[in-house]
C-alpha atoms as a PDB file:
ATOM      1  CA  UNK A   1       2.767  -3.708  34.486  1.00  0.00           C
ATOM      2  CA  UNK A   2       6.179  -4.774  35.857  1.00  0.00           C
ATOM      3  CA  UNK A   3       7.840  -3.129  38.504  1.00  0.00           C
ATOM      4  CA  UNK A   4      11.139  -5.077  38.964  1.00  0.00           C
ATOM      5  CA  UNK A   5      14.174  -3.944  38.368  1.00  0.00           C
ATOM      6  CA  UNK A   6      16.328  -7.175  38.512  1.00  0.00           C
ATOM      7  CA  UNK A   7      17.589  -7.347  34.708  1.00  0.00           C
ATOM      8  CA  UNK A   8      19.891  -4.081  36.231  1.00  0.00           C
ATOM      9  CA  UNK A   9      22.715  -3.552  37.378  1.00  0.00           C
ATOM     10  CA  UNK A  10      22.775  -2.848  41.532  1.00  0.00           C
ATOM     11  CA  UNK A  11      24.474   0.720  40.395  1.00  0.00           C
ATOM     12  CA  UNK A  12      21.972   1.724  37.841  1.00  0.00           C
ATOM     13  CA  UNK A  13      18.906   0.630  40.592  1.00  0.00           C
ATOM     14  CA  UNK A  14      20.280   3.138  43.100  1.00  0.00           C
ATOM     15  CA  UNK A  15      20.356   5.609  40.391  1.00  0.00           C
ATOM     16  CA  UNK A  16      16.423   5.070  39.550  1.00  0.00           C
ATOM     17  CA  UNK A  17      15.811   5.118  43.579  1.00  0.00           C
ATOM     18  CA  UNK A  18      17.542   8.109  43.936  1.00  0.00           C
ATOM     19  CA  UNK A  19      16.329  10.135  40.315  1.00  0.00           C
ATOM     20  CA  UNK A  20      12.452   9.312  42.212  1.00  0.00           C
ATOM     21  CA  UNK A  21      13.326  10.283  45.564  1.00  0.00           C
ATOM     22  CA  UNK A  22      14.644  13.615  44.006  1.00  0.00           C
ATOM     23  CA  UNK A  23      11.152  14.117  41.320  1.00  0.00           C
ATOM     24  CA  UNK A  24       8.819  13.440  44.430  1.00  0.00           C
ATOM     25  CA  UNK A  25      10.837  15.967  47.149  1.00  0.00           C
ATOM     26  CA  UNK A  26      10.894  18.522  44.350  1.00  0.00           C
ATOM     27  CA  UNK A  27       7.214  18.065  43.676  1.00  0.00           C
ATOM     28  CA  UNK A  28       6.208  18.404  46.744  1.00  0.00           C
ATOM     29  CA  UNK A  29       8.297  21.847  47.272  1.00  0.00           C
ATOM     30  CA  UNK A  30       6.536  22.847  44.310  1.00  0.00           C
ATOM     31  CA  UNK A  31       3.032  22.389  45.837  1.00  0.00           C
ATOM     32  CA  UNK A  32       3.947  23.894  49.223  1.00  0.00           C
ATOM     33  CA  UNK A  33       3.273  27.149  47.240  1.00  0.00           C
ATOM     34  CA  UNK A  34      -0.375  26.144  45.884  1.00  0.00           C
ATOM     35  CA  UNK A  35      -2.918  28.564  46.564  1.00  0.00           C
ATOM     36  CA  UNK A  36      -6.369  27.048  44.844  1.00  0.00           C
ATOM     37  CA  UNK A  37      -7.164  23.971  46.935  1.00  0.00           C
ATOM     38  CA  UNK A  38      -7.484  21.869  43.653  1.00  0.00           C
ATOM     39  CA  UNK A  39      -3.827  22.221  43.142  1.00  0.00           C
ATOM     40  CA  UNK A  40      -2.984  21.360  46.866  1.00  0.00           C
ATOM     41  CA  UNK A  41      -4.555  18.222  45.660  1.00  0.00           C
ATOM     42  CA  UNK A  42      -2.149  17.439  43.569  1.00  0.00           C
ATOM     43  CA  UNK A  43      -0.713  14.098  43.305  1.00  0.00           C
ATOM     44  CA  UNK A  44       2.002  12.299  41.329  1.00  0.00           C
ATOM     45  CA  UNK A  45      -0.122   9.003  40.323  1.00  0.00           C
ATOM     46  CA  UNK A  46       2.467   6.841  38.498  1.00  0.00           C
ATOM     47  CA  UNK A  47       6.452   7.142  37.777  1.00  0.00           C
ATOM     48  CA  UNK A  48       6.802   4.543  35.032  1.00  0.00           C
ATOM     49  CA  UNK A  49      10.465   3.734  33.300  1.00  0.00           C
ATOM     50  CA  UNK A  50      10.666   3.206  29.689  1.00  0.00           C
ATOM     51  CA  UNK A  51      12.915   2.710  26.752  1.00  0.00           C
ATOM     52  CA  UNK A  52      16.022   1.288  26.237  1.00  0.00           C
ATOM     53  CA  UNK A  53      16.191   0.171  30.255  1.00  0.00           C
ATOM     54  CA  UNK A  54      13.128  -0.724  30.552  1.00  0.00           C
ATOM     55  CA  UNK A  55      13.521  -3.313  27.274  1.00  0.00           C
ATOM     56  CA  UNK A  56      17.223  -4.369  28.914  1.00  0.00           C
ATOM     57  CA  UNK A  57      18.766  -3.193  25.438  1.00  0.00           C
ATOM     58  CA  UNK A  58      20.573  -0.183  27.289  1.00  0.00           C
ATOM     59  CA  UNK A  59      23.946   0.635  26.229  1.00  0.00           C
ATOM     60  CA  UNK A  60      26.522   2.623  28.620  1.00  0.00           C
ATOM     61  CA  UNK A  61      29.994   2.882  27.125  1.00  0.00           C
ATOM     62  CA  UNK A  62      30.825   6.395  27.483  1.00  0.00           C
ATOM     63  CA  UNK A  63      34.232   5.882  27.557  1.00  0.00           C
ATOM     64  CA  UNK A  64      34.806   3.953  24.425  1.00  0.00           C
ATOM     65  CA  UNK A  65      35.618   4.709  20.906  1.00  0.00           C
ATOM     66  CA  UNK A  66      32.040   6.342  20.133  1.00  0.00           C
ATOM     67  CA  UNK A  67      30.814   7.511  23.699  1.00  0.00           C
ATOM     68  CA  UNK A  68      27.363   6.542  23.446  1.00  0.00           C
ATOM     69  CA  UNK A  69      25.689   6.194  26.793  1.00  0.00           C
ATOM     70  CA  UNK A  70      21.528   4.998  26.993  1.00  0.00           C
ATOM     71  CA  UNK A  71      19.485   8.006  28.903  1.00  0.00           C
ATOM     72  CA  UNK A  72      16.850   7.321  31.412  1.00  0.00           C
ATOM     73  CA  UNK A  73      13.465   7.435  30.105  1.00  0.00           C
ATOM     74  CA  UNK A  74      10.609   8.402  32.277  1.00  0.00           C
ATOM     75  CA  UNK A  75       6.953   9.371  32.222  1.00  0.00           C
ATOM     76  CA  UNK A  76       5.613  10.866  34.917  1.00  0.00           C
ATOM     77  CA  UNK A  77       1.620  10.586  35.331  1.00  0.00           C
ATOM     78  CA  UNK A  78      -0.411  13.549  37.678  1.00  0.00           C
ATOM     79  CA  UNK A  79      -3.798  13.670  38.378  1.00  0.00           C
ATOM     80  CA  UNK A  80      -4.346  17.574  37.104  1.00  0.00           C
ATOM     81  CA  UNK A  81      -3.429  19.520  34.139  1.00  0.00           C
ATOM     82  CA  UNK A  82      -1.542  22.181  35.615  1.00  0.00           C
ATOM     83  CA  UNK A  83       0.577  20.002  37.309  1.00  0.00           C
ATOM     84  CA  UNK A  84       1.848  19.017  33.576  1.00  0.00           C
ATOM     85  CA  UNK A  85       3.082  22.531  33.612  1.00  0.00           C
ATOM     86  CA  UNK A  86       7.203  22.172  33.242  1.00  0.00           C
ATOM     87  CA  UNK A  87       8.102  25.723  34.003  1.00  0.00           C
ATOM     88  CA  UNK A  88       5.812  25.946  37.217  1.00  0.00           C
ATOM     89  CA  UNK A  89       6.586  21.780  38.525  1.00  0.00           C
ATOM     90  CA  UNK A  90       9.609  20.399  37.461  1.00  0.00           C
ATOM     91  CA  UNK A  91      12.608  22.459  36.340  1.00  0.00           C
ATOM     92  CA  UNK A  92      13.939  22.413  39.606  1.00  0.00           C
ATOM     93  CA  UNK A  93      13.974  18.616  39.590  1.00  0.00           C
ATOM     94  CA  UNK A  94      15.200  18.084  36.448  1.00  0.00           C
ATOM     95  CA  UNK A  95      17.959  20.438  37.160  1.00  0.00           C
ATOM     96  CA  UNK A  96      18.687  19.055  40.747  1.00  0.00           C
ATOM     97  CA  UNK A  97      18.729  15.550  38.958  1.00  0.00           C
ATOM     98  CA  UNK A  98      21.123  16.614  36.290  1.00  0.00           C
ATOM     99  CA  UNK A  99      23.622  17.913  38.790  1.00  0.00           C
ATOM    100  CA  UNK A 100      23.103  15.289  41.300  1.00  0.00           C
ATOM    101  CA  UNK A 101      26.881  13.472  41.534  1.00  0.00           C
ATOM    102  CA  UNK A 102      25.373  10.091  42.402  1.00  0.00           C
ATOM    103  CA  UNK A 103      23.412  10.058  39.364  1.00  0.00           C
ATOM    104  CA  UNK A 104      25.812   9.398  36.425  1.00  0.00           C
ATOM    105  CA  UNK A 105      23.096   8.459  33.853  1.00  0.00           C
ATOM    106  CA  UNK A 106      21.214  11.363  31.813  1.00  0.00           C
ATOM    107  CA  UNK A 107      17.705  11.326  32.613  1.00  0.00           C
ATOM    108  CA  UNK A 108      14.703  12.541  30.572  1.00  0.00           C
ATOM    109  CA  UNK A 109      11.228  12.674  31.456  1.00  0.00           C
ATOM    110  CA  UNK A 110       7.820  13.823  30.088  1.00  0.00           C
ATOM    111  CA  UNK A 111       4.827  14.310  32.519  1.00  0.00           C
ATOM    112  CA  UNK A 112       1.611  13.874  31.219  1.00  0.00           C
ATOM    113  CA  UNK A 113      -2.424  13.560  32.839  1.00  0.00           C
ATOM    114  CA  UNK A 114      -4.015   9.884  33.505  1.00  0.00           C
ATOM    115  CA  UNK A 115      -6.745  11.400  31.158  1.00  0.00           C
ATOM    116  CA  UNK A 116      -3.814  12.033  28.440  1.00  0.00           C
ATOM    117  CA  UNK A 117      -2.167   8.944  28.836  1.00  0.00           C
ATOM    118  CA  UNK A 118      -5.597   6.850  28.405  1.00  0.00           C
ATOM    119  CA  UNK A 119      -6.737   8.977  25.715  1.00  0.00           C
ATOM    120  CA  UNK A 120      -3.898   7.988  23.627  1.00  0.00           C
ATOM    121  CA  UNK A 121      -4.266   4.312  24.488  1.00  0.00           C
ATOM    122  CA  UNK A 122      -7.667   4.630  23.441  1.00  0.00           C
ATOM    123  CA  UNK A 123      -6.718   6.274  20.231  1.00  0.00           C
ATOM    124  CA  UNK A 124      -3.933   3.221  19.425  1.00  0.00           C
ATOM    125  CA  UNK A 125      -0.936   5.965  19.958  1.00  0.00           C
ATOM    126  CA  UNK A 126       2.196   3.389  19.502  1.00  0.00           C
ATOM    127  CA  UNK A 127       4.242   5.372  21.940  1.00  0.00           C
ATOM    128  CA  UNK A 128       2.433   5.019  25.103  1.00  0.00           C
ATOM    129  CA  UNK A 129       0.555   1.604  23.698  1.00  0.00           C
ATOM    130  CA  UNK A 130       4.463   0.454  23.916  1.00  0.00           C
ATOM    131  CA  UNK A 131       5.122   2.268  27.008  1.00  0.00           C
ATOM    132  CA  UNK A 132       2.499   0.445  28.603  1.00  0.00           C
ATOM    133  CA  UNK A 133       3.514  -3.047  27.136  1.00  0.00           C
ATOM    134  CA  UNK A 134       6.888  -2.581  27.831  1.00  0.00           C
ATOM    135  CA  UNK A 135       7.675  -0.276  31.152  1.00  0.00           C
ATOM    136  CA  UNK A 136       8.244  -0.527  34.885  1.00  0.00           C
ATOM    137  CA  UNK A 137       6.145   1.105  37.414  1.00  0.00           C
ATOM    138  CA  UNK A 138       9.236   2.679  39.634  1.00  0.00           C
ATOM    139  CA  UNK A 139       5.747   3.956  41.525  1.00  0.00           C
ATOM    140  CA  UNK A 140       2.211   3.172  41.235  1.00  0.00           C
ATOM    141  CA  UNK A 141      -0.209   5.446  43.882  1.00  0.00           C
ATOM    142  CA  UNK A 142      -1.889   2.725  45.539  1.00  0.00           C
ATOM    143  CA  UNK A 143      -6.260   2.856  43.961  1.00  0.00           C
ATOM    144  CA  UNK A 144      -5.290   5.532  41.533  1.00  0.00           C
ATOM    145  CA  UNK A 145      -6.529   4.689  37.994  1.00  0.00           C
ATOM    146  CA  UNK A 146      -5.486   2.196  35.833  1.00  0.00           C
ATOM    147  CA  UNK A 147      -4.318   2.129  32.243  1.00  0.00           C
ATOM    148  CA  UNK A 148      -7.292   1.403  30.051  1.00  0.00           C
ATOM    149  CA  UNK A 149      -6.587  -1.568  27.601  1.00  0.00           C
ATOM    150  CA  UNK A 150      -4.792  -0.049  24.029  1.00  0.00           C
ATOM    151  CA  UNK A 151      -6.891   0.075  20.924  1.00  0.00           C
ATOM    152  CA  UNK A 152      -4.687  -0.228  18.491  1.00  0.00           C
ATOM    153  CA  UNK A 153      -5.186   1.535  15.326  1.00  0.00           C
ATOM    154  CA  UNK A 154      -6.323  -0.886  11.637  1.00  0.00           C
ATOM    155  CA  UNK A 155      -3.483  -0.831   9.209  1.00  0.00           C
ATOM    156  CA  UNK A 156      -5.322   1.871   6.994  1.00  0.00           C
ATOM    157  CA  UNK A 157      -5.474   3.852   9.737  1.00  0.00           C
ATOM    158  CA  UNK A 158      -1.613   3.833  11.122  1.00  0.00           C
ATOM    159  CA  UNK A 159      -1.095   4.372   7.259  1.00  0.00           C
ATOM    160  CA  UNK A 160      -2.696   7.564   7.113  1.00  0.00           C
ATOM    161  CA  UNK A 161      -1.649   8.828   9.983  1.00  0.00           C
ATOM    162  CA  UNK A 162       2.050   8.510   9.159  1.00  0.00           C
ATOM    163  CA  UNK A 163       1.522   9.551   5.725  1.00  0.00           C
ATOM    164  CA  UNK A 164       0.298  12.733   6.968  1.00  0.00           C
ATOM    165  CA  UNK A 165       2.535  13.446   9.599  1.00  0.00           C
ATOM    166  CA  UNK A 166       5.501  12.919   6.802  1.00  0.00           C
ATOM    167  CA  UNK A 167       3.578  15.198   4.328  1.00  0.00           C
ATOM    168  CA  UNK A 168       3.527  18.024   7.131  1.00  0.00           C
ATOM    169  CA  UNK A 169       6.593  17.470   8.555  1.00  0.00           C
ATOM    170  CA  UNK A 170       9.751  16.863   6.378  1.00  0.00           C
ATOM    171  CA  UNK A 171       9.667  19.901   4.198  1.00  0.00           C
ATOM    172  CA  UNK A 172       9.460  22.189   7.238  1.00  0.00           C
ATOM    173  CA  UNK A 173      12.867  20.507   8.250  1.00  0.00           C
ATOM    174  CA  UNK A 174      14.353  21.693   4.422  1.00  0.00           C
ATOM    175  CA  UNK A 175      12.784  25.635   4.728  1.00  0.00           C
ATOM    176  CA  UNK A 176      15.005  25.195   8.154  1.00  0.00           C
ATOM    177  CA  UNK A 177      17.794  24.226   6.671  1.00  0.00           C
ATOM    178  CA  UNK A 178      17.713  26.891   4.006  1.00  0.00           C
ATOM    179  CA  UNK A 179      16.724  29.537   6.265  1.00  0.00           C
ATOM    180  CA  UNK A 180      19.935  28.985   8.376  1.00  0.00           C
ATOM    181  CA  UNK A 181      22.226  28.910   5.219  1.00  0.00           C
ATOM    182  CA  UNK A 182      21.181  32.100   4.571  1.00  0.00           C
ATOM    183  CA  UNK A 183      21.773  33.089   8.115  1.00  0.00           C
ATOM    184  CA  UNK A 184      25.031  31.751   7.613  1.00  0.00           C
ATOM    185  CA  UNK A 185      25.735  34.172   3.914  1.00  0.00           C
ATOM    186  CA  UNK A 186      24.920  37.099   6.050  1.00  0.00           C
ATOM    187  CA  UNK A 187      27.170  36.465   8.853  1.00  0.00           C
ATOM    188  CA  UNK A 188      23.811  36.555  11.097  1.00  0.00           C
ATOM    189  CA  UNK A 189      25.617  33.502  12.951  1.00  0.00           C
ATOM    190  CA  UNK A 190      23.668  33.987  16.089  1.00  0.00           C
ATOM    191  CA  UNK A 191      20.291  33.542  14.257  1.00  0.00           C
ATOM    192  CA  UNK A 192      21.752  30.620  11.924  1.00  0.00           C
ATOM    193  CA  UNK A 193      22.496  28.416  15.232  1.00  0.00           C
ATOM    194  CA  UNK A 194      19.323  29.057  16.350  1.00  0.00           C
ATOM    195  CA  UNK A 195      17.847  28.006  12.929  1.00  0.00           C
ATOM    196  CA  UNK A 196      20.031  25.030  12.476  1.00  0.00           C
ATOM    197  CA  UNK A 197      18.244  24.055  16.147  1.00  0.00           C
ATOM    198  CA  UNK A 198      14.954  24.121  14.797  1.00  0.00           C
ATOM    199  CA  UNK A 199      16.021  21.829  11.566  1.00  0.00           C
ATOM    200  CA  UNK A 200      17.175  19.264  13.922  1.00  0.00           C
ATOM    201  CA  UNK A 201      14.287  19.705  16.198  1.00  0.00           C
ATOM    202  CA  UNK A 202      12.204  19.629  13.413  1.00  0.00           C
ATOM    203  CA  UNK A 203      13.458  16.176  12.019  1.00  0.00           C
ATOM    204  CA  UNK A 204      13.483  13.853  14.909  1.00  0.00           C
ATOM    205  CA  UNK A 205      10.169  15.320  15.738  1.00  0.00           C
ATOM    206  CA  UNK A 206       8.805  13.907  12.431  1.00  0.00           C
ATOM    207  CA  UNK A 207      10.379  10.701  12.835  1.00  0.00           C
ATOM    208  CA  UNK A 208       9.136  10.521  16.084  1.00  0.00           C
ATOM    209  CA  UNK A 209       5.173  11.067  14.645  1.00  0.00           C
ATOM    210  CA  UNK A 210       5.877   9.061  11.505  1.00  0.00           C
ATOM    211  CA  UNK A 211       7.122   5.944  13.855  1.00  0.00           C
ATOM    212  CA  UNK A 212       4.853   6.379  17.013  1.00  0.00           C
ATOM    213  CA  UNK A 213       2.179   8.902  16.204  1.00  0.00           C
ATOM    214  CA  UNK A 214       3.910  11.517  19.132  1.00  0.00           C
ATOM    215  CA  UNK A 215       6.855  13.594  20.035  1.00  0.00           C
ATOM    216  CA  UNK A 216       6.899  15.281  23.324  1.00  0.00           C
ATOM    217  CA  UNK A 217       6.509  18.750  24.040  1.00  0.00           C
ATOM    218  CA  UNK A 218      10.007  19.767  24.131  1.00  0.00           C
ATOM    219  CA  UNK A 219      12.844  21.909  22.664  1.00  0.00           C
ATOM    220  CA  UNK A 220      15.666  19.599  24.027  1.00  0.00           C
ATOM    221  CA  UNK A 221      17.477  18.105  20.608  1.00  0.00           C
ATOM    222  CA  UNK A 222      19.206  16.315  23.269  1.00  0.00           C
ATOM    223  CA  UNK A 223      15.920  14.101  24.974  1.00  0.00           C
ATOM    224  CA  UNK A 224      14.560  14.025  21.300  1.00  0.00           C
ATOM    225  CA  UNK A 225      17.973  12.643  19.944  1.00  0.00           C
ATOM    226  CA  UNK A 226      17.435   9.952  22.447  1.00  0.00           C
ATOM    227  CA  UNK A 227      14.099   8.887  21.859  1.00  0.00           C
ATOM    228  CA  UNK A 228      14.918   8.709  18.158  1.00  0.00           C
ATOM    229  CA  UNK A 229      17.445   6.998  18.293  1.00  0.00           C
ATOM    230  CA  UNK A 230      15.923   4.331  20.400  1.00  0.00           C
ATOM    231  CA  UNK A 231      13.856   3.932  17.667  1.00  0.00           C
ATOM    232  CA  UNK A 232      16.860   4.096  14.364  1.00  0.00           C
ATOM    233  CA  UNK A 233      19.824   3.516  15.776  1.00  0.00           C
ATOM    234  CA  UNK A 234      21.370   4.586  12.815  1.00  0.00           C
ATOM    235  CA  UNK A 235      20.913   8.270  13.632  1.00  0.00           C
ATOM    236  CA  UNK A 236      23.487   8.194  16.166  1.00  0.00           C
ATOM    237  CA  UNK A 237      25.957   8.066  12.839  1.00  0.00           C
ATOM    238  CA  UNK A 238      24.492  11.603  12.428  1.00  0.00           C
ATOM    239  CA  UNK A 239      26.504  12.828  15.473  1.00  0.00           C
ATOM    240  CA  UNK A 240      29.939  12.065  16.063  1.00  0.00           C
ATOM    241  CA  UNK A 241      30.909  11.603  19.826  1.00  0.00           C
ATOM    242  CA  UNK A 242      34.208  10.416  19.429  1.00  0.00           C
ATOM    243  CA  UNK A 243      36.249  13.603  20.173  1.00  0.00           C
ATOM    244  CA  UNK A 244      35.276  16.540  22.257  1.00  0.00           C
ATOM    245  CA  UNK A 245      34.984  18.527  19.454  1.00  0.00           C
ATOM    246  CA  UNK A 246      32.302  16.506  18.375  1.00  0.00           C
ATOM    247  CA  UNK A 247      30.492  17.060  22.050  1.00  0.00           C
ATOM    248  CA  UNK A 248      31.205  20.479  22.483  1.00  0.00           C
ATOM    249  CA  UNK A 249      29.597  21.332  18.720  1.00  0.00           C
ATOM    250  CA  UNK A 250      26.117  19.366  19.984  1.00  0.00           C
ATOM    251  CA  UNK A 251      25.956  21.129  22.948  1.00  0.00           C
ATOM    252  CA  UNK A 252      26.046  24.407  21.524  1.00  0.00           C
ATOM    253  CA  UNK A 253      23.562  23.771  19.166  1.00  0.00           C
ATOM    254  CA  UNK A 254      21.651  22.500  22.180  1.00  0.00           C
ATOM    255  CA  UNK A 255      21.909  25.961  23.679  1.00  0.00           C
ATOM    256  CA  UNK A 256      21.370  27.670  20.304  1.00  0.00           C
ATOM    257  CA  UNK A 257      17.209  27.766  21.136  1.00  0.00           C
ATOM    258  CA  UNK A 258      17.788  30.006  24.010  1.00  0.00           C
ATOM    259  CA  UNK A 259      21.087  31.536  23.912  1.00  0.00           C
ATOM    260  CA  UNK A 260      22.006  32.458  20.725  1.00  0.00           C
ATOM    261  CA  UNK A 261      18.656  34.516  21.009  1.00  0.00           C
ATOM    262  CA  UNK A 262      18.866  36.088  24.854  1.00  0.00           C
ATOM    263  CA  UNK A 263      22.714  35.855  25.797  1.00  0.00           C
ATOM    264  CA  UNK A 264      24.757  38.037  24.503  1.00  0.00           C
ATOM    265  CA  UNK A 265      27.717  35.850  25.683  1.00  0.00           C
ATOM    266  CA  UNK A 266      26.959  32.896  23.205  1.00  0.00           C
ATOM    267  CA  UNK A 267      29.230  32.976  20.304  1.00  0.00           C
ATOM    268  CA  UNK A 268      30.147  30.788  17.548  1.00  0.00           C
ATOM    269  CA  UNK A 269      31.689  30.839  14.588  1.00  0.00           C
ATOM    270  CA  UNK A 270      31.255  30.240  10.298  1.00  0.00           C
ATOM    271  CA  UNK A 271      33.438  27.029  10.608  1.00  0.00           C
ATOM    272  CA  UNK A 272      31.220  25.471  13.870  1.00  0.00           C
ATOM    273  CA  UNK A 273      28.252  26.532  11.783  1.00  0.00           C
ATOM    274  CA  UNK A 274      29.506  24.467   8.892  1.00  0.00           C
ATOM    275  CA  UNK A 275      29.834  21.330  10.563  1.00  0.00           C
ATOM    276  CA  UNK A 276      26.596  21.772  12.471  1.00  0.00           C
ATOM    277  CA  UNK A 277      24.895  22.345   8.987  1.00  0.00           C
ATOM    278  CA  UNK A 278      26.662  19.038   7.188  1.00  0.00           C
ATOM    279  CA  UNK A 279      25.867  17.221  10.527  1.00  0.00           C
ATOM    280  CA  UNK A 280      22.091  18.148   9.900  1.00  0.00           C
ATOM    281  CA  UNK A 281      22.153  17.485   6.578  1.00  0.00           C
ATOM    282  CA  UNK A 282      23.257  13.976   7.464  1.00  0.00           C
ATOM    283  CA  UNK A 283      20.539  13.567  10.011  1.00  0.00           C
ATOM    284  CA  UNK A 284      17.634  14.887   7.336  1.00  0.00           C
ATOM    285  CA  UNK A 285      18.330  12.182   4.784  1.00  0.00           C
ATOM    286  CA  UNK A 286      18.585   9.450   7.532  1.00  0.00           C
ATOM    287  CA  UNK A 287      14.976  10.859   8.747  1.00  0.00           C
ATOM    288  CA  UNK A 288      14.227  11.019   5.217  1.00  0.00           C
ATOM    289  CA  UNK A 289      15.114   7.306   4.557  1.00  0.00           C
ATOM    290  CA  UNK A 290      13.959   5.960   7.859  1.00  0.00           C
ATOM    291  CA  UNK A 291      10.341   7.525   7.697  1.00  0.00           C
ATOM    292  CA  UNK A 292       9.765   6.479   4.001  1.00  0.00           C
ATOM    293  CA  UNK A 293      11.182   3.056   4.726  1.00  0.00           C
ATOM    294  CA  UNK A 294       8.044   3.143   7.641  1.00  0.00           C
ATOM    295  CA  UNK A 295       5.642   4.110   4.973  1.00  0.00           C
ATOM    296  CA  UNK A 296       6.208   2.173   3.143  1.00  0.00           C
ATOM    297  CA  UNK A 297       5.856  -0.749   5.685  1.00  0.00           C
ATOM    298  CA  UNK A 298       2.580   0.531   6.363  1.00  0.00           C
ATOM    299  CA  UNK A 299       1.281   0.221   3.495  1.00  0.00           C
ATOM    300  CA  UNK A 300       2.472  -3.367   2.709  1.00  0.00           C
ATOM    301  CA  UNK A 301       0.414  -4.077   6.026  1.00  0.00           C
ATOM    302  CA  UNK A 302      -2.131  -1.978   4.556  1.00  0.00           C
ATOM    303  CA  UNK A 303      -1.914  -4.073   1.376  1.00  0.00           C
ATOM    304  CA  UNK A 304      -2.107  -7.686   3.085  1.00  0.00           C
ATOM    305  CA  UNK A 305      -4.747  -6.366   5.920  1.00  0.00           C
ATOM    306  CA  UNK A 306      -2.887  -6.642   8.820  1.00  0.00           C
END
């Protein structure tokens, strides 16, 4: 696997020094409270970047016409289970990191096992298959286990396996689109954002399975929106960033999976849920067109044997 970092810019390099510097000093905090001596055993085995800087096809224009701006995309690799345990191991980073003034660039990261990771190469999962073809080790624990080679999955296979990911998926993204509408008629606004979060969730989590046989276990519409649209840029047409308007309205659907359950401060209103719901709409039939546009793919290669 690679590990420079030359095809960078000097600025974004210190930004990737600094975003591991911050994961490994809040890992370790996190294990000065282990109590079983397995978990003081705990080790961060690999730190590998992926994704749009990894493949040099970032883009960072934030402050142009349309605002878009390329996260970081990392995977974090651990030698135990637990340790894949968000809640208990890495909030504080990822919140340190997100309010961290040196690091301009949003980061993302998903933290899996060795014995995860190698079980989906083994499998032919596309996502890590390409991780591992196309990443950079930012840190590689020196004898630690290696990637086992991919096995990638026959064309029948990859077929299948998007077919029924699609058949599952995409009509739980149009019962939460309904479901919210309703909200929306009984001026049960509070319950309609949250609803409107799961419809989004829902549909770049099927693209995500249709196109690379996994989505990460997350509620962030925000690290999903990324990794999808890696993947079709097109789907940034389904949010608007031009205005802070635009912004604001994505960011409180963001919060809409916690707070318009728990806070009683969040508030929003008919005409914010209106746009959010045309906004999803948008983003269902490009999900809807990119994912049958894959099938279909698949089974041309299907068709010819590849």
């Amino acid at each position: 696997m690679r590990t420079d970092l030359d095809h960078l810019p000097h600025g974004k390099q210190r930004e990737l020094a600094r975003v591991t510097e911050i994961l490994f000093e809040e890992f370790a905090d996190a294990m000065a409270g282990a109590s079983s001596p397995k978990k003081k055993q705990g080790r961060i085995l690999k730190i590998i970047l992926f994704g749009s800087y990894a493949r040099g096809t970032w883009v960072d224009e934030p402050h142009t016409a349309k605002g878009y701006l390329s996260d970081y995309d990392l995977l974090i690799v651990v030698n135990h289970q637990t340790l894949v345990e968000f809640a208990t191991y890495w909030y504080r980073a990822e919140d340190r990191i997100m309010r961290e003034t040196g690091i301009r660039t949003p980061v993302n990261f998903i933290v899996h096992t060795m014995e995860e990771v190698n079980d989906a190469l083994r499998q032919g999962q596309y996502f890590f298959t390409d991780i591992i073809k196309e990443g950079i080790a930012l840190y590689d624990l020196k004898g630690s286990t290696p990637f086992v080679t991919p096995q990638p999955l026959t064309a029948e296979e990859a077929l299948a396996t998007a077919e029924k990911h699609f058949e599952e998926r995409f009509p739980r993204i149009e019962q939460a689109l309904t479901g919210a509408s309703f909200y929306v008629t009984q001026r049960n606004l509070r319950d309609a954002a949250f609803t409107y979060h799961q419809a989004v969730e829902r549909a770049y989590t099927c693209l995500l399975l249709v196109e690379t046989n996994y989505s990460p276990s997350t509620h962030s519409i925000k690290f999903l929106r990324s990794l999808a649209e890696q993947i079709e840029p097109d789907l940034i047409a389904a949010w608007p960033r031009e205005t802070k308007h635009d912004r604001r309205l994505f960011e409180l659907l963001k919060r809409g999976y916690v707070d318009a359950r728990y806070s009683e401060h969040y508030a929003i209103t008919v005409e914010e849920l209106a746009w959010l719901g045309e906004r999803a709409e948008v983003l269902r039939g490009l999900v809807e067109k990119r994912s049958r546009d894959k099938i279909e793919q698949l089974k041309a290669d299907a068709w010819n044997g590849d």
